[in-house]
PDB file of N, CA and C in Angstrom:
ATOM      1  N   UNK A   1     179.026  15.560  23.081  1.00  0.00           N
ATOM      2  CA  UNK A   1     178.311  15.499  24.325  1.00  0.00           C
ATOM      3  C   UNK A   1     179.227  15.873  25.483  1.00  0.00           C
ATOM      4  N   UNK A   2     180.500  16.169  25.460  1.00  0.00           N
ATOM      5  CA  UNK A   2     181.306  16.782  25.992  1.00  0.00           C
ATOM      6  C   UNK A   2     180.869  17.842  26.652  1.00  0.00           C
ATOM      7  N   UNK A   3     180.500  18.523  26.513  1.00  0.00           N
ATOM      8  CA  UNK A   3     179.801  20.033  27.168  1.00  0.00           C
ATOM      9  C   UNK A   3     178.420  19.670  27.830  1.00  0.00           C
ATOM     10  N   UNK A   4     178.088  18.560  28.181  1.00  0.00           N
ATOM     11  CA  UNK A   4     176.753  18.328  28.585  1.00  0.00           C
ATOM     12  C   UNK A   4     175.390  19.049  28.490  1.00  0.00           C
ATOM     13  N   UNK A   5     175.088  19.134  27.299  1.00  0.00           N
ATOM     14  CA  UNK A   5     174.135  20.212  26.950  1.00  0.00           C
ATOM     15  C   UNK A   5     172.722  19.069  27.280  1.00  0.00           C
ATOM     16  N   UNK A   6     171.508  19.598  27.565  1.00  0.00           N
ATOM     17  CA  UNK A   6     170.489  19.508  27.893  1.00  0.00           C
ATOM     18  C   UNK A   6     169.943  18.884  26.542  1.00  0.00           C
ATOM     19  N   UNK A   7     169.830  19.583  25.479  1.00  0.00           N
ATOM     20  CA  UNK A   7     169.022  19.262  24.389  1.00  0.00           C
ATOM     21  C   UNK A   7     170.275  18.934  22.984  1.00  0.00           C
ATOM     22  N   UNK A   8     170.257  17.996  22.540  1.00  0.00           N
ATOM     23  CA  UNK A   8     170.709  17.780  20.819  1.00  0.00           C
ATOM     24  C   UNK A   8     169.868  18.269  19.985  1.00  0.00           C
ATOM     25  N   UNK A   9     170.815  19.203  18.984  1.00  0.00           N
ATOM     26  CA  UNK A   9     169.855  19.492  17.562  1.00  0.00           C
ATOM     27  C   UNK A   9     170.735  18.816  16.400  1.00  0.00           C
ATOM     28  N   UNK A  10     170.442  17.829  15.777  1.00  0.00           N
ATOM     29  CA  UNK A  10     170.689  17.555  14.779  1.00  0.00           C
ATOM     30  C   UNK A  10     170.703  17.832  13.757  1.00  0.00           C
ATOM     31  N   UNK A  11     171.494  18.109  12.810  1.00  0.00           N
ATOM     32  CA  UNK A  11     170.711  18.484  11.774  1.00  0.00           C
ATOM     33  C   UNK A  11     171.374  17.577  10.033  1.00  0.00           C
ATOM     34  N   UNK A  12     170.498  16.755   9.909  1.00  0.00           N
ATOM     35  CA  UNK A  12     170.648  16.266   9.041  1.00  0.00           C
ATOM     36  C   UNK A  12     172.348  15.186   9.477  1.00  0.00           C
ATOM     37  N   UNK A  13     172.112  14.630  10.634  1.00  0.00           N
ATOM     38  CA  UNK A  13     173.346  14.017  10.510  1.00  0.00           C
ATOM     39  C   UNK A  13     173.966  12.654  10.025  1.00  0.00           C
ATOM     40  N   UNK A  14     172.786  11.862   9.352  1.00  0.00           N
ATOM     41  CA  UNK A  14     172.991  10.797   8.698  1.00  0.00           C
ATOM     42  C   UNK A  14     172.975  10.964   7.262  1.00  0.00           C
ATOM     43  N   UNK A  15     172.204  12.026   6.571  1.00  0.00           N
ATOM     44  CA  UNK A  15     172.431  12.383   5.347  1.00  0.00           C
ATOM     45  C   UNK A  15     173.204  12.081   4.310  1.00  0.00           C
ATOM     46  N   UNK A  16     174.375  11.810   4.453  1.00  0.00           N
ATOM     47  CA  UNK A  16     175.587  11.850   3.794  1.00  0.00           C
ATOM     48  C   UNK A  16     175.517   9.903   3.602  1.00  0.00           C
ATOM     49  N   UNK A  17     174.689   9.342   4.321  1.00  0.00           N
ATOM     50  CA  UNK A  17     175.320   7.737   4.750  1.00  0.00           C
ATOM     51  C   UNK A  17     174.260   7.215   3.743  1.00  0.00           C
ATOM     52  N   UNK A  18     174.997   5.586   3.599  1.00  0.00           N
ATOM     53  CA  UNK A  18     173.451   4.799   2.696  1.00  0.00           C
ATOM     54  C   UNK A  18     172.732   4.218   3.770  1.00  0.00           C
ATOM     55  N   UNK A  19     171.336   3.618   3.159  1.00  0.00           N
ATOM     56  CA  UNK A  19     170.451   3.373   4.373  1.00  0.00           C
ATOM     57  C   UNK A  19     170.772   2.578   5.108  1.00  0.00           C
ATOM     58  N   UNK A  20     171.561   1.681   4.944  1.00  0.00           N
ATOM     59  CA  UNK A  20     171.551   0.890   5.609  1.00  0.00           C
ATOM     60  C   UNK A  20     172.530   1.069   7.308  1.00  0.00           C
ATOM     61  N   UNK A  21     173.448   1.975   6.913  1.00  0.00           N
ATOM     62  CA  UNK A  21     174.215   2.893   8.048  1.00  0.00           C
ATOM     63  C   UNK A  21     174.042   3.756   8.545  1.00  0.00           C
ATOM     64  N   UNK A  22     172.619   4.448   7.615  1.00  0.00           N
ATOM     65  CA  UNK A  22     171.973   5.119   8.601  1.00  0.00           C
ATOM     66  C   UNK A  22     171.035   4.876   9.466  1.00  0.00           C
ATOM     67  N   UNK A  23     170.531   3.748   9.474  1.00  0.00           N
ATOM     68  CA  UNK A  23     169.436   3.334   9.939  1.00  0.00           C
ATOM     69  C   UNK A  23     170.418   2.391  11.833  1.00  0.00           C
ATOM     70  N   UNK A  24     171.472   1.851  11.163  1.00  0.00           N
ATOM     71  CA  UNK A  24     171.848   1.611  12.500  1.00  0.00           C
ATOM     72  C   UNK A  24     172.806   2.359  13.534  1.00  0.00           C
ATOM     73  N   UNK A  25     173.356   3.760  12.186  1.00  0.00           N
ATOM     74  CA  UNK A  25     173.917   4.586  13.443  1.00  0.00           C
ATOM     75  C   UNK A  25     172.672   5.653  14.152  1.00  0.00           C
ATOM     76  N   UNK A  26     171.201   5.586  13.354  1.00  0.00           N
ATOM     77  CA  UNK A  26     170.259   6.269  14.369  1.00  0.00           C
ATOM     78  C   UNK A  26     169.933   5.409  15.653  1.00  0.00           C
ATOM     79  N   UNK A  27     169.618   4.092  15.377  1.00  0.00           N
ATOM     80  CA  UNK A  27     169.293   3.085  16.960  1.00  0.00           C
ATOM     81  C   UNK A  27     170.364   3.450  17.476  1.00  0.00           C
ATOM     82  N   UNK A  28     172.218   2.995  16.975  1.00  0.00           N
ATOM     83  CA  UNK A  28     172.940   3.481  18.570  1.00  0.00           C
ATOM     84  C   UNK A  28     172.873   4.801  19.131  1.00  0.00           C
ATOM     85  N   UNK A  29     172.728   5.783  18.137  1.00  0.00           N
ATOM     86  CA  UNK A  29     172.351   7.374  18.640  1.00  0.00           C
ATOM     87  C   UNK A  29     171.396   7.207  19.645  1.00  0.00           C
ATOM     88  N   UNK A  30     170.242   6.555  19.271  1.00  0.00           N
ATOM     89  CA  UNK A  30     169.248   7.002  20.058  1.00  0.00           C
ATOM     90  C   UNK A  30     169.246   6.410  21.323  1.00  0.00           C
ATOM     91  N   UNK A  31     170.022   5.436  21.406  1.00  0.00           N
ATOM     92  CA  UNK A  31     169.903   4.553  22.800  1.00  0.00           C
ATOM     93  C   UNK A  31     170.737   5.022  23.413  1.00  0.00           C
ATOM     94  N   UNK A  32     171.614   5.602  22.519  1.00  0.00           N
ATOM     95  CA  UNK A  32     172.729   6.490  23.563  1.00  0.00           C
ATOM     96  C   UNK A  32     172.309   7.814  24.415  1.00  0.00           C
ATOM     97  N   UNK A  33     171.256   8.450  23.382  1.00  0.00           N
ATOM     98  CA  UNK A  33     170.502   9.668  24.000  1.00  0.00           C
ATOM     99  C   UNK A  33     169.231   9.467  24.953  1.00  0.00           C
ATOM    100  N   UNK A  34     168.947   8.105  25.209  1.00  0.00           N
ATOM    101  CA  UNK A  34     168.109   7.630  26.025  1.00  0.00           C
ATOM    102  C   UNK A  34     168.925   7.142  27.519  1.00  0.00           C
ATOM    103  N   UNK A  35     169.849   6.526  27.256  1.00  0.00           N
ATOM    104  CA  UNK A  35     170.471   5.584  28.420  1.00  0.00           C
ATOM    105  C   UNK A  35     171.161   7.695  29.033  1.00  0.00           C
ATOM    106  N   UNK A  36     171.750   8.068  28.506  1.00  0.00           N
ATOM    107  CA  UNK A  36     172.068  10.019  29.367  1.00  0.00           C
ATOM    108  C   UNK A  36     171.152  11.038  29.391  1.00  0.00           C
ATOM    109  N   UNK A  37     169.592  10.161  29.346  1.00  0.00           N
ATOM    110  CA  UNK A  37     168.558  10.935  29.075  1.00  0.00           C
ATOM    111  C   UNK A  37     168.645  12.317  28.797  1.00  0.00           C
ATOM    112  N   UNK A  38     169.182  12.677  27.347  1.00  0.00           N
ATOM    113  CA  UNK A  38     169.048  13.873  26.197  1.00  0.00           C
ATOM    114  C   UNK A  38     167.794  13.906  25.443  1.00  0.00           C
ATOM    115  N   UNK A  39     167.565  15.142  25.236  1.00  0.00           N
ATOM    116  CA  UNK A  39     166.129  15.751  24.213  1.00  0.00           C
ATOM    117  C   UNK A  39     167.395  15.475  22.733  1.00  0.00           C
ATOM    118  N   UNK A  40     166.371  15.007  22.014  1.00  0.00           N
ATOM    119  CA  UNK A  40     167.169  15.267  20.991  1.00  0.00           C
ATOM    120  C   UNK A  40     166.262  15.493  19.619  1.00  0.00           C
ATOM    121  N   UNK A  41     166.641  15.972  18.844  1.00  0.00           N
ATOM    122  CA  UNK A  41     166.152  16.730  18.137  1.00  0.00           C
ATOM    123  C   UNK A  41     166.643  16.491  16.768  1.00  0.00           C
ATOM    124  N   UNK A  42     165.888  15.915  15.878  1.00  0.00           N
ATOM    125  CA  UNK A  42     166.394  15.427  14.511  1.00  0.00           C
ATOM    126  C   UNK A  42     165.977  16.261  13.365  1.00  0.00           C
ATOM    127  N   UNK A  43     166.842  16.749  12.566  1.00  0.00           N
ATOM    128  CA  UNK A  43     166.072  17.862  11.411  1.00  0.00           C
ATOM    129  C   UNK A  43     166.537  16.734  10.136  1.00  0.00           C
ATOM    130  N   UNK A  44     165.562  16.608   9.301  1.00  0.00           N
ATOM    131  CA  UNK A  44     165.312  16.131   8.036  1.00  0.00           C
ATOM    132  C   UNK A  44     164.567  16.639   6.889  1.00  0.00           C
ATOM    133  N   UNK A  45     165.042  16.483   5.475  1.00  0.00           N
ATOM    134  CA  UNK A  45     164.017  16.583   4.593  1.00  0.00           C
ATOM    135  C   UNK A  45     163.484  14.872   3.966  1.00  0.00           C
ATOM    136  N   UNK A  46     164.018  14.324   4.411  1.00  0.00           N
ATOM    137  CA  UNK A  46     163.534  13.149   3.656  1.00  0.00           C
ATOM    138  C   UNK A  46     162.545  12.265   4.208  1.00  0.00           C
ATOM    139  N   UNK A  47     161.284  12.317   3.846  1.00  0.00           N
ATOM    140  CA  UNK A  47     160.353  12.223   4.332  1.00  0.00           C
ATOM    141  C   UNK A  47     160.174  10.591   5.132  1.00  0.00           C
ATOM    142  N   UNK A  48     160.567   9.808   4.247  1.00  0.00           N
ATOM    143  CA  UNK A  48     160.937   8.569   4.353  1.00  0.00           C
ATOM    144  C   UNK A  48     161.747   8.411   5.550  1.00  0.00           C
ATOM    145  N   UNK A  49     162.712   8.709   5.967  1.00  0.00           N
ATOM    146  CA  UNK A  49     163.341   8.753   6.782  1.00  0.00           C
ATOM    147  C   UNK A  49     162.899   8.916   8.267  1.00  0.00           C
ATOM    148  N   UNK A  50     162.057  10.297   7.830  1.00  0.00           N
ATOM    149  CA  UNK A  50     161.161  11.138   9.034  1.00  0.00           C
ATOM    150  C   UNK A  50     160.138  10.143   9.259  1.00  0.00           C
ATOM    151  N   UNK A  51     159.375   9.206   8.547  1.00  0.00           N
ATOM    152  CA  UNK A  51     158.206   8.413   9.166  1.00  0.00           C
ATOM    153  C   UNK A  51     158.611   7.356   9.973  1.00  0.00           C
ATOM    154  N   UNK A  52     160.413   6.830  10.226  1.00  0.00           N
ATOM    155  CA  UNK A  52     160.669   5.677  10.224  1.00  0.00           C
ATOM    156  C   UNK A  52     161.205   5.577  12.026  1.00  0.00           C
TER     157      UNK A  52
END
């Protein structure tokens, strides 16, 4: 976030983690991209993931 870009594209960046670390490094992500009001943009295949 160094370069202050307007929009985040993610792509697949919890992937690699088990659920349980992914699930709480998406809340601090996201509150982080809320509190510097960023678009952000999450790419997934796992559907499960995507409904949550």
């Amino acid at each position: 976030m160094a370069a202050d870009p307007e929009i985040l594209l993610m792509d697949e960046p919890f992937s690699a983690l088990d659920p349980l670390i992914r699930r709480q490094l998406q809340a601090q992500f996201l509150e982080l991209s809320r509190l510097v009001k960023r678009t952000t943009i999450f790419i997934t295949h796992d559907l499960e993931h995507n409904l949550t």
